[in-house]
Protein backbone atom coordinates (compact mmCIF):
# COMPACT_ATOMS: atom_id res chain seq x y z
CA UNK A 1 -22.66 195.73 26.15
CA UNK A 2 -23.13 195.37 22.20
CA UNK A 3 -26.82 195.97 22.10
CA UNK A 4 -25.85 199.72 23.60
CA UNK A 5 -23.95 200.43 20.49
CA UNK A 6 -26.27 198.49 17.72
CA UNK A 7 -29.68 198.46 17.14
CA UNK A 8 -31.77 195.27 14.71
CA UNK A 9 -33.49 197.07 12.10
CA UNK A 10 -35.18 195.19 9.16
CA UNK A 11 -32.79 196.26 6.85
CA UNK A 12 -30.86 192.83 6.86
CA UNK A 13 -27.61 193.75 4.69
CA UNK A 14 -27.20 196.39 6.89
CA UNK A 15 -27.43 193.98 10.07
CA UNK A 16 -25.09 191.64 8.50
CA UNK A 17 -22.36 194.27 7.52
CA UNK A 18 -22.64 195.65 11.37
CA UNK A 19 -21.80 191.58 12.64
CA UNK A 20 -18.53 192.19 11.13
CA UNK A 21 -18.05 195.80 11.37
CA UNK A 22 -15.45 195.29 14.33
CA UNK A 23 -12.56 192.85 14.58
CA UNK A 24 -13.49 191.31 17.43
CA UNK A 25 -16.56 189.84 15.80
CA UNK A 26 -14.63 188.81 12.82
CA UNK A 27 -12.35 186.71 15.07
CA UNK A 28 -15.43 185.35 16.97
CA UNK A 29 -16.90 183.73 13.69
CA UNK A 30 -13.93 182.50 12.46
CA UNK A 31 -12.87 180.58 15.80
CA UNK A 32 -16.74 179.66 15.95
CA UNK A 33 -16.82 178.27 12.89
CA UNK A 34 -13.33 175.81 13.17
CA UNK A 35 -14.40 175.12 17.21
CA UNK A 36 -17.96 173.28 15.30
CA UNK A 37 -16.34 171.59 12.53
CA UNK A 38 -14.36 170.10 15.78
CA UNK A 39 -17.20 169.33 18.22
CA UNK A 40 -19.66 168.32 15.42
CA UNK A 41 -17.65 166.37 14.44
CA UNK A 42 -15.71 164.74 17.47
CA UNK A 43 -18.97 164.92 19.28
CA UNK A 44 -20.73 162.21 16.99
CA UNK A 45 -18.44 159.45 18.03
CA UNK A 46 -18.22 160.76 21.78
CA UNK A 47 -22.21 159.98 21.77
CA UNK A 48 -22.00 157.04 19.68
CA UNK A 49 -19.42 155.95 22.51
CA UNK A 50 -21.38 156.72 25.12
CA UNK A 51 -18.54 159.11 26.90
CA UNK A 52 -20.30 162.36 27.42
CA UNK A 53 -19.26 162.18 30.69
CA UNK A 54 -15.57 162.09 29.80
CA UNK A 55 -16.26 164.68 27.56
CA UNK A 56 -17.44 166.62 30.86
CA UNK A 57 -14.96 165.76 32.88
CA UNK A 58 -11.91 166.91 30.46
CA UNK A 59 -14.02 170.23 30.40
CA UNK A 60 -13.28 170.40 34.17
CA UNK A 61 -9.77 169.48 33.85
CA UNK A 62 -9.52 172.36 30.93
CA UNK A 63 -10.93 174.63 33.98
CA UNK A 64 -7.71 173.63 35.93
CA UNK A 65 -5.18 173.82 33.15
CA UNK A 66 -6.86 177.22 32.12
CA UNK A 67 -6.56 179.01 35.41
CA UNK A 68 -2.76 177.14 36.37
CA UNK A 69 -1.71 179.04 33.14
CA UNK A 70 -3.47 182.59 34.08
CA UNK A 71 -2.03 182.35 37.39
CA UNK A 72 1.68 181.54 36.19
CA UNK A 73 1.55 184.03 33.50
CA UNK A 74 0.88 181.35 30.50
CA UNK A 75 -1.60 180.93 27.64
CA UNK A 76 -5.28 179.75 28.88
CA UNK A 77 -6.05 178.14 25.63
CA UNK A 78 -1.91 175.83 25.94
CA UNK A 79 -3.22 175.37 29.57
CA UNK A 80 -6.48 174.00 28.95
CA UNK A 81 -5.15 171.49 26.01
CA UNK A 82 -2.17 170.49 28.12
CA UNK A 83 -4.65 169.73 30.99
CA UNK A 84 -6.88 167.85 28.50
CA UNK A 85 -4.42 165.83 26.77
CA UNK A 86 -2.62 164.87 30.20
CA UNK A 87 -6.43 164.16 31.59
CA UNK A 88 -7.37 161.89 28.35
CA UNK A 89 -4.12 160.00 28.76
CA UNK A 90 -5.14 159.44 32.62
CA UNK A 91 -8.67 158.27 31.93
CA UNK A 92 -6.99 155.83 29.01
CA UNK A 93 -4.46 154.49 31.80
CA UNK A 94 -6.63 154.16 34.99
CA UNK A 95 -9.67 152.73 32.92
CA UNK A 96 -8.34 149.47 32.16
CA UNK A 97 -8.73 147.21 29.53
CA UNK A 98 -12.29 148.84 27.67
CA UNK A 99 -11.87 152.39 28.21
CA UNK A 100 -15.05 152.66 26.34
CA UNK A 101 -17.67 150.65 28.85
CA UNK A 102 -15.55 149.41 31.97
CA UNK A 103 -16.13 149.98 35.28
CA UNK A 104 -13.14 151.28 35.92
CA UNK A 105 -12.96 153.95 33.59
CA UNK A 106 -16.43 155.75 35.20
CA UNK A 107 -14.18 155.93 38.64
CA UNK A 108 -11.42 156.82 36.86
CA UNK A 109 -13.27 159.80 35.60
CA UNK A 110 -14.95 160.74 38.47
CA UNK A 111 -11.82 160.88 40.53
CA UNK A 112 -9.76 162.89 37.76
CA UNK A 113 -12.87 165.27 37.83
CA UNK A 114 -13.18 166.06 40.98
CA UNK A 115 -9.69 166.63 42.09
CA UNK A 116 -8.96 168.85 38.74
CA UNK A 117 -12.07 170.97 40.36
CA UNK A 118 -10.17 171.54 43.32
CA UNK A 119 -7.01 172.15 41.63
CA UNK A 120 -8.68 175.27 39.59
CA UNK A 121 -10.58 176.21 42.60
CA UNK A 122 -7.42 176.73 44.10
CA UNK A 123 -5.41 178.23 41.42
CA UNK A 124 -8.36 180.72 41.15
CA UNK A 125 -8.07 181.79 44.64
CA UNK A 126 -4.48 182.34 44.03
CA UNK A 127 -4.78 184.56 40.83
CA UNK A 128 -5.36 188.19 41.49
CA UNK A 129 -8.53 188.59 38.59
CA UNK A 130 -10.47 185.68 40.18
CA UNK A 131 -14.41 187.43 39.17
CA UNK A 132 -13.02 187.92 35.55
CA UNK A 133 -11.27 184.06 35.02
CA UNK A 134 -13.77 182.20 36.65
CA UNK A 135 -16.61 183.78 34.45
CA UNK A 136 -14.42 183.48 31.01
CA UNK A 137 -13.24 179.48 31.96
CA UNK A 138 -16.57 178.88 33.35
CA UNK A 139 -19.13 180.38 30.40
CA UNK A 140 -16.77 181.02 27.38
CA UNK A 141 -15.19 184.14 26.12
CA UNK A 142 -15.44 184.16 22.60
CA UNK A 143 -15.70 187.49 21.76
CA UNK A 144 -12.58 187.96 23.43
CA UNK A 145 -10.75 185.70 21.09
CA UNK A 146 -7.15 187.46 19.81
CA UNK A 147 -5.22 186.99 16.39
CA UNK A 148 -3.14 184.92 17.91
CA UNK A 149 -6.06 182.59 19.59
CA UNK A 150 -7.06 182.10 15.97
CA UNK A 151 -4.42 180.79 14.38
CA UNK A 152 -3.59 178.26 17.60
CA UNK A 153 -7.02 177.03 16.83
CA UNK A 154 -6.61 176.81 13.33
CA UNK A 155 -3.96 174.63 13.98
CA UNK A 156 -5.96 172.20 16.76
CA UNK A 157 -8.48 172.27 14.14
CA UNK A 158 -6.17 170.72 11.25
CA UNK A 159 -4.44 168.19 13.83
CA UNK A 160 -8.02 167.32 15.07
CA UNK A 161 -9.56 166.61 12.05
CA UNK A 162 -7.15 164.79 10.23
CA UNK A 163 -6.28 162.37 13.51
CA UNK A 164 -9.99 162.05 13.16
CA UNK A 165 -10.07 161.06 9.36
CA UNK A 166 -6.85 158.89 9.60
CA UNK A 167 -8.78 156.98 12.06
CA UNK A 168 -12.76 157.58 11.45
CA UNK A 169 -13.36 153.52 9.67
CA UNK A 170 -11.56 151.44 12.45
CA UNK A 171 -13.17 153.99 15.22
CA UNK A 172 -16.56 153.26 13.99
CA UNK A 173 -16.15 149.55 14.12
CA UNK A 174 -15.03 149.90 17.77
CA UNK A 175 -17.36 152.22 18.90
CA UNK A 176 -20.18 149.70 17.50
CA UNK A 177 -19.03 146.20 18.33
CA UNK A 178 -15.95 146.64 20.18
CA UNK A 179 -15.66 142.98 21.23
CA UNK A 180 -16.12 141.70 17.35
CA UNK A 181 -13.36 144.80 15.85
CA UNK A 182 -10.90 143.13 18.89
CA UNK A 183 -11.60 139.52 17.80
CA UNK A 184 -10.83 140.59 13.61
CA UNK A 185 -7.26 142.62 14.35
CA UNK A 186 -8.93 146.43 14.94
CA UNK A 187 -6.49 148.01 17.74
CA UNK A 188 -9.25 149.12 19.79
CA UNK A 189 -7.47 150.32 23.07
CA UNK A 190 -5.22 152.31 20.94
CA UNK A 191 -8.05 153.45 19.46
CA UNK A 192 -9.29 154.22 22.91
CA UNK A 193 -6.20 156.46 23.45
CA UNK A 194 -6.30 157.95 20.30
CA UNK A 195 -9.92 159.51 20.77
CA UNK A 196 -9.60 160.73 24.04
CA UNK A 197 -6.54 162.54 22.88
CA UNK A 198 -9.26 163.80 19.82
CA UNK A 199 -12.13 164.33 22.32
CA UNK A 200 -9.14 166.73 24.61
CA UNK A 201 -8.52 168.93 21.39
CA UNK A 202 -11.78 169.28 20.94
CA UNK A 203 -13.04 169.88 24.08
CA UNK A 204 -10.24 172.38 24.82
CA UNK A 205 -11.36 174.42 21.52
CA UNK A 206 -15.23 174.67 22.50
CA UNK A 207 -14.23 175.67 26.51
CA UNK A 208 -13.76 178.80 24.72
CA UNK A 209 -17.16 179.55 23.10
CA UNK A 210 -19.64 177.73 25.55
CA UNK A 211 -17.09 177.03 28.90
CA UNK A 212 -17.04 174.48 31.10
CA UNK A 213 -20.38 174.58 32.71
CA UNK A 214 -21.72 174.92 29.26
CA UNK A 215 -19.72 172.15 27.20
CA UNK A 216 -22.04 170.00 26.11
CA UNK A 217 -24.18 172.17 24.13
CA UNK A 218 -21.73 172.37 21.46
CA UNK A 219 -20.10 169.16 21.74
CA UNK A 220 -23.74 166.79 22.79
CA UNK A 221 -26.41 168.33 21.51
CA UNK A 222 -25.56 168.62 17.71
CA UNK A 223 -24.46 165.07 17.67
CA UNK A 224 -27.51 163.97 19.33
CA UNK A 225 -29.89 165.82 16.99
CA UNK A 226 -28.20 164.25 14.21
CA UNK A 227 -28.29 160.40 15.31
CA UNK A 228 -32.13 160.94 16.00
CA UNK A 229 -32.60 162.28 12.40
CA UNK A 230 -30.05 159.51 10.58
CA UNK A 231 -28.39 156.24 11.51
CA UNK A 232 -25.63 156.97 8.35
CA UNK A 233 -22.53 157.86 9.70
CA UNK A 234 -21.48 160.36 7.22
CA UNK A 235 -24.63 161.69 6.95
CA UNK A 236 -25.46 162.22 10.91
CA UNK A 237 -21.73 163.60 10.92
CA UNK A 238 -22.52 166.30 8.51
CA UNK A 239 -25.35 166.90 10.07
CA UNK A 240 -23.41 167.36 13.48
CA UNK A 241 -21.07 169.56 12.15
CA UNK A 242 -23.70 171.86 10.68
CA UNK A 243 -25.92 172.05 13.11
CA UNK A 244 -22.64 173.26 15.47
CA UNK A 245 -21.75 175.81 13.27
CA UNK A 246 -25.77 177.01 13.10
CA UNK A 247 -25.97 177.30 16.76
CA UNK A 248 -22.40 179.18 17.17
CA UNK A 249 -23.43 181.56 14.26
CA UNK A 250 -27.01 181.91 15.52
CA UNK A 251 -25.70 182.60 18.63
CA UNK A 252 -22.88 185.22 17.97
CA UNK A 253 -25.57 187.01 16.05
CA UNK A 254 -28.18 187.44 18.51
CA UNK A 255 -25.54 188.37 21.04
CA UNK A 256 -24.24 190.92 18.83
CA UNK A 257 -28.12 192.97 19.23
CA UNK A 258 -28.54 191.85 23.01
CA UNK A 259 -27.10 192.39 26.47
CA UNK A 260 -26.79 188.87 26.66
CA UNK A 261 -24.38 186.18 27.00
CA UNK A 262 -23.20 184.14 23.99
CA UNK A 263 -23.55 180.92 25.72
CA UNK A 264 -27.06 181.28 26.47
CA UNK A 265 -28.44 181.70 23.20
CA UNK A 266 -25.65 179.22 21.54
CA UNK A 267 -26.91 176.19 24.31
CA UNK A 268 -30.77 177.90 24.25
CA UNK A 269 -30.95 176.85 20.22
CA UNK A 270 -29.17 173.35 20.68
CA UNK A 271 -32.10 172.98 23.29
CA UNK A 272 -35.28 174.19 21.98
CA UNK A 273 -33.70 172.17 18.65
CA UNK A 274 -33.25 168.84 20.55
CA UNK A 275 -36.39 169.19 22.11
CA UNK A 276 -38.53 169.80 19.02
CA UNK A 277 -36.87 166.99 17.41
CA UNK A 278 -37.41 164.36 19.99
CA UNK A 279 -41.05 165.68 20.00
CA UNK A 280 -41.44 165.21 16.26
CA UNK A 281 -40.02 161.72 16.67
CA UNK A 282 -42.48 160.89 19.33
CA UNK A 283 -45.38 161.84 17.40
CA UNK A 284 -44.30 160.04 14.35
CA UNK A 285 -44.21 156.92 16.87
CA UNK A 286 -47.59 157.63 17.97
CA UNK A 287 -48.92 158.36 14.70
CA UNK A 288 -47.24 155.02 13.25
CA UNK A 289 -48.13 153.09 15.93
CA UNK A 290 -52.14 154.30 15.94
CA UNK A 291 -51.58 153.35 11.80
CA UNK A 292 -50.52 149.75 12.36
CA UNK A 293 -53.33 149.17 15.05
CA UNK A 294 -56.16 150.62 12.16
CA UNK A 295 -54.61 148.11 9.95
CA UNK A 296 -54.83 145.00 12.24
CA UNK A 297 -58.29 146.02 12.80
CA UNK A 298 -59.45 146.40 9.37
CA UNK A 299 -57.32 142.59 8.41
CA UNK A 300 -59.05 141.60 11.86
């Protein structure tokens, strides 16, 4: 649809002043750029946990809340963080005691899952503009992000990152050694609870860009990336963040000169990126490894 109207040419201010030449656009980059500073950042402690999989499941339950609120007239973006924070709180009550490893919790999120599936399915069905919701909830609609959408994420933004901040130290201990943070006072299950809620804002925010089916390229593969490349915390989180905000910008700017989705190229980058940098790390293996067996043959 965009590459109709614009053409690439080598003249690159030019290219850059057409990216924000419409409103729409603007809108897209802005939302893009608070949605990364969320996931990059909330996704580093969702991998460090080991909950992608909630993560993937509260994108589901985001697909019911999101089409429940088209089909009664409501807000997608209220219905997909009411659905996420109501999901988180679910996951946190029917995943007993260590919401982080149990059991429990990895039935409690496959149940949750799949009945929120069938609960969008549904409302879908019931909505009148099923081809056009299931395609925005499903893959993202970022360029179709209002004034108004802004400024609610603006605000999920602030509340997301400072619950993060307010929180980050104790959260780190628990996510590491949550049997040793227990034993020395840390309140790890509300800690638990308190992420999950985190992980629902953010996970809510980046349904928008990359959709359900697409989630974890904004909210996985950044973090990933960055705890292959660093073990700091603040560092890899940085790292996260930026590498989120790269791929959404990348992106939004190669959609802008193609006929093709946003969520391809945004999840495409994450993916050729995580792929060349578990590559790199497996030759440096091979190349350290093949240096330490000269050197015990030379000593030999």
């Amino acid at each position: 649809m965009l590459a109709s109207d614009v053409q690439l040419s080598w003249d690159l201010v030019s290219d850059f002043q057409q990216l924000f030449a419409y409103h729409f656009m603007q809108n897209a980059f802005t939302a893009g750029m608070l949605i990364a500073l969320i996931a990059g950042s909330v996704g580093y402690f969702m991998v460090l946990r080991f909950q992608s999989f909630a993560g993937h499941t509260l994108a589901h339950v985001g697909f019911a809340g999101a089409s429940g609120a088209l089909l009664f007239g409501g807000s997608a973006i209220v219905g997909l963080l009411v659905s996420c924070i109501g999901a988180a709180l679910g996951i946190g009550l029917l995943g007993g005691r260590r919401v982080q490893t149990s059991w429990a919790h990895g039935i409690a999120i496959g149940t949750i899952q799949t009945f929120s599936m069938g609960l969008g399915i549904l409302f879908l069905q019931l909505s009148h503009s099923y081809t056009e919701n299931v395609y925005a909830i499903l893959f993202g609609s970022v360029l179709g992000i209002s004034d108004i959408d802004v400024h609610l994420i603006l605000l999920t933004t602030m509340v997301t990152l400072a619950g993060l901040m307010a929180i980050a130290r104790p959260l780190l201990f628990a996510s590491i050694d949550p049997d040793v943070a227990d034993a020395r006072g840390v309140p790890v299950r509300f800690l638990d609870y308190a992420f999950l809620i985190l992980l629902a804002f953010a996970v809510a925010q980046s349904v928008q860009v990359v959709g359900v089916l697409l989630i974890f390229g904004l909210l996985v593969t950044p973090a990933a990336i960055a705890q292959q490349l660093t073990s700091r915390p603040g560092i890899a989180v940085g790292l996260s963040i930026f590498l989120a905000l790269f791929f959404t910008w990348a992106g939004l700017a190669i959609a802008y000169f193609t006929p093709y989705p946003v969520g391809f190229f945004i999840t495409g980058l994450a993916f050729g990126t995580y792929i060349l940098v578990r590559l790199f790390q497996v030759g440096r293996t091979l190349f350290d490894r093949r240096r330490r067996f000269k050197r015990q043959g030379v000593m030999g």
